[in-house]
Protein backbone atom coordinates (compact mmCIF):
# COMPACT_ATOMS: atom_id res chain seq x y z
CA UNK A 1 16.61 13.12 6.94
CA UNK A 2 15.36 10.93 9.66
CA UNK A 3 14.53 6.82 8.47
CA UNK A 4 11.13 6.85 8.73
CA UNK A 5 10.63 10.13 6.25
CA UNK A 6 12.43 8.20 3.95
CA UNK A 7 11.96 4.49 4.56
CA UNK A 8 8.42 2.47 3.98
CA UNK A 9 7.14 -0.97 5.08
CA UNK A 10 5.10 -2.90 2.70
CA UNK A 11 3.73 -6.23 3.35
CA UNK A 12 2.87 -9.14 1.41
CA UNK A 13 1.77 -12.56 2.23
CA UNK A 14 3.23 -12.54 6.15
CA UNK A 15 6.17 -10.97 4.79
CA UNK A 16 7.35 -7.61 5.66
CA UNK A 17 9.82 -5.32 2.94
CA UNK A 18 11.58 -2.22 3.59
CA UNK A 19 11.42 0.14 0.81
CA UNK A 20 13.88 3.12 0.60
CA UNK A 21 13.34 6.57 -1.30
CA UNK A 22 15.78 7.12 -4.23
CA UNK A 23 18.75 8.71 -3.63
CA UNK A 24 18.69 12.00 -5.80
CA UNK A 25 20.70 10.42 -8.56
CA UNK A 26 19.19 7.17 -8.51
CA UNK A 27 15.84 9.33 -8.98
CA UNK A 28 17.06 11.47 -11.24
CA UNK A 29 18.12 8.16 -13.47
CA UNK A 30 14.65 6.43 -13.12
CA UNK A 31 13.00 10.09 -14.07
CA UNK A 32 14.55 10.61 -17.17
CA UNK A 33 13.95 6.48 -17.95
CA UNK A 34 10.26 7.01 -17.28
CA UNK A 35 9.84 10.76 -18.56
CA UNK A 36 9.07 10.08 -22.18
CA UNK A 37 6.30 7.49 -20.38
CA UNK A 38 4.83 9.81 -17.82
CA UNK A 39 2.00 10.28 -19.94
CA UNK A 40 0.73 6.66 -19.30
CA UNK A 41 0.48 8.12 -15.41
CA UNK A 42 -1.91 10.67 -16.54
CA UNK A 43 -4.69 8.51 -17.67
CA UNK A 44 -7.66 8.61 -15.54
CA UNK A 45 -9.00 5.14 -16.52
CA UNK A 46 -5.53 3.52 -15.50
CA UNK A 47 -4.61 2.10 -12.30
CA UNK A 48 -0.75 2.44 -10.85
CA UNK A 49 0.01 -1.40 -11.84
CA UNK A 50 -1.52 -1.14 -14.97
CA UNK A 51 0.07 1.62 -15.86
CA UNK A 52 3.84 -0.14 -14.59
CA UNK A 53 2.90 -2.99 -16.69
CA UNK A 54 1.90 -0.44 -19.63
CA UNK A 55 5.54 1.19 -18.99
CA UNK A 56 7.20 -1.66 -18.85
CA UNK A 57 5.70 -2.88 -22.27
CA UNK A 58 6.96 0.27 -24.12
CA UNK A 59 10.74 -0.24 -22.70
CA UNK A 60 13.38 -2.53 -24.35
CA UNK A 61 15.15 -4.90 -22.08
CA UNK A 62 17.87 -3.21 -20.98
CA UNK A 63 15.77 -0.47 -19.56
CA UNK A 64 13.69 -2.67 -18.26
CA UNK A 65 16.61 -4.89 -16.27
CA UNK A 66 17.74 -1.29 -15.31
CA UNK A 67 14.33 0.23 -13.82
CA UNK A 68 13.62 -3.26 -12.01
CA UNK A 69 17.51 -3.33 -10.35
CA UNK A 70 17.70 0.32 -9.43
CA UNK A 71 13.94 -0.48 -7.85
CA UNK A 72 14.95 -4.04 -6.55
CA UNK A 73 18.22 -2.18 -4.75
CA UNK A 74 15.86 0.02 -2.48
CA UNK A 75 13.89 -3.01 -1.59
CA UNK A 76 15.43 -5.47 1.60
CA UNK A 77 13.31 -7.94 3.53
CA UNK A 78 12.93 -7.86 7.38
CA UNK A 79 14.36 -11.01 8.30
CA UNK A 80 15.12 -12.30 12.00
CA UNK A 81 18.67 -11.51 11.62
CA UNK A 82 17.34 -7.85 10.32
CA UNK A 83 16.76 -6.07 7.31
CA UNK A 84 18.56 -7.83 4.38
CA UNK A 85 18.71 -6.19 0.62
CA UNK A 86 16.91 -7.69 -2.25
CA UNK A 87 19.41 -7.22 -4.52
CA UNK A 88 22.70 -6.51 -3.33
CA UNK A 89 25.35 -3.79 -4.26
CA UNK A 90 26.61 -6.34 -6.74
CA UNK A 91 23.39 -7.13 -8.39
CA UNK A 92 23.24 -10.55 -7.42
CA UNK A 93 19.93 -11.41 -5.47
CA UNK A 94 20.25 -11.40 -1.62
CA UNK A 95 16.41 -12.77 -1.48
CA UNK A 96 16.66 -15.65 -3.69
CA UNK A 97 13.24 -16.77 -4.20
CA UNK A 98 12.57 -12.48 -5.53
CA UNK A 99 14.09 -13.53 -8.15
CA UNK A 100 11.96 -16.47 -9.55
CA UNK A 101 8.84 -14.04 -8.60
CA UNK A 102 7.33 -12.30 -11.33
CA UNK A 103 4.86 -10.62 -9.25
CA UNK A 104 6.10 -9.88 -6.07
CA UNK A 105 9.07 -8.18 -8.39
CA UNK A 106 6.67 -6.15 -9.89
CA UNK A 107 4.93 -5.24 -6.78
CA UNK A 108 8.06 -4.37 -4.98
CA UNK A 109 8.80 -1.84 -8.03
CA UNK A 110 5.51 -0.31 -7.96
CA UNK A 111 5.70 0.10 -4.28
CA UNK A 112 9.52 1.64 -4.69
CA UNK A 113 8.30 3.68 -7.80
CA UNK A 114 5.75 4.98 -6.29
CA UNK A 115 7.67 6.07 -2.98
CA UNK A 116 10.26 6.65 -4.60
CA UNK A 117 8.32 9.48 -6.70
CA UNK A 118 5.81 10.54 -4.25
CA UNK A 119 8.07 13.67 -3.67
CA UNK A 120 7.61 14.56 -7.12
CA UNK A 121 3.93 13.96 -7.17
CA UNK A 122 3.43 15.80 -4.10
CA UNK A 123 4.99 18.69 -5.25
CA UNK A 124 3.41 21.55 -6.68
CA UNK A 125 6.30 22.75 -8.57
CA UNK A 126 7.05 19.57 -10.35
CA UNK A 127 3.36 19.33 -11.17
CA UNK A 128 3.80 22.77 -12.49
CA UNK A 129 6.51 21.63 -14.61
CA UNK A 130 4.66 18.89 -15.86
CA UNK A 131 1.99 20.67 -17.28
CA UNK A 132 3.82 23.53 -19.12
CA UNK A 133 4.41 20.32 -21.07
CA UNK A 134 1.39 19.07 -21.24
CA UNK A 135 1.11 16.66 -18.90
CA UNK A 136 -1.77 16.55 -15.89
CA UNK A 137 -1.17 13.96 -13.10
CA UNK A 138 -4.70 12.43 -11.43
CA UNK A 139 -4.30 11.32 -7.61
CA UNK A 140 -2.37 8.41 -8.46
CA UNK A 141 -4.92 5.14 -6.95
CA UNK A 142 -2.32 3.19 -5.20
């Protein structure tokens, strides 16, 4: 699959993030974390980082720690000596002042979240899937 189908740029205050698509496990992980929460996603009256936050709420920390790393890990920062990883392999922080922001961390795992899933939500078969349970997913406001 060529980069740029599966590799985003997002930018924030002059700075410029790479965000990568899941890997199929990696997605597959995160899907099954969030599944029992994918109702929050459905609410019409909810916006994406509302609904994180609302997620994130209902989670105990170790899920939480989990979601944010396996979100953080898709994440790098274009730098002038090129792209470097938010959190590396290791899970130590290659961007070290990520880790002291709250926000930024939670808009870099709304941004990898929500291209990380936009397969899914573009799909018609997954929606399909989703509703033999129940579920109906809105456009998502970004």
């Amino acid at each position: 699959m060529s980069e740029d189908k599966i590799t985003k740029r997002f930018e924030r205050d002059g700075r410029i993030f790479l965000i990568k698509k899941f890997d199929a496990m990696t997605g597959l992980q995160i899907g099954r974390m969030l599944g029992s929460k994918m109702a929050i996603l459905a609410k019409d009256d909810i916006d994406l980082t509302d609904s994180i936050v609302a997620i994130l709420d209902s989670m105990n920390d170790d899920d939480v720690k989990s979601l944010v790393t396996k979100c953080l890990k898709t994440c790098s920062e274009l730098l002038p000596a090129g792209a470097t990883p938010v959190i590396n392999s290791n899970g130590s922080y290659g961007i070290p002042d990520v880790e002291y922001d709250i926000i930024l961390t939670l808009e870099l795992c709304k941004e990898a979240i929500a291209w990380g899933a936009s397969d899914f939500f573009d799909n018609s078969r997954f929606t399909a899937l989703l509703e033999t349970v129940g579920i109906s997913l809105p456009n998502l406001p970004m």
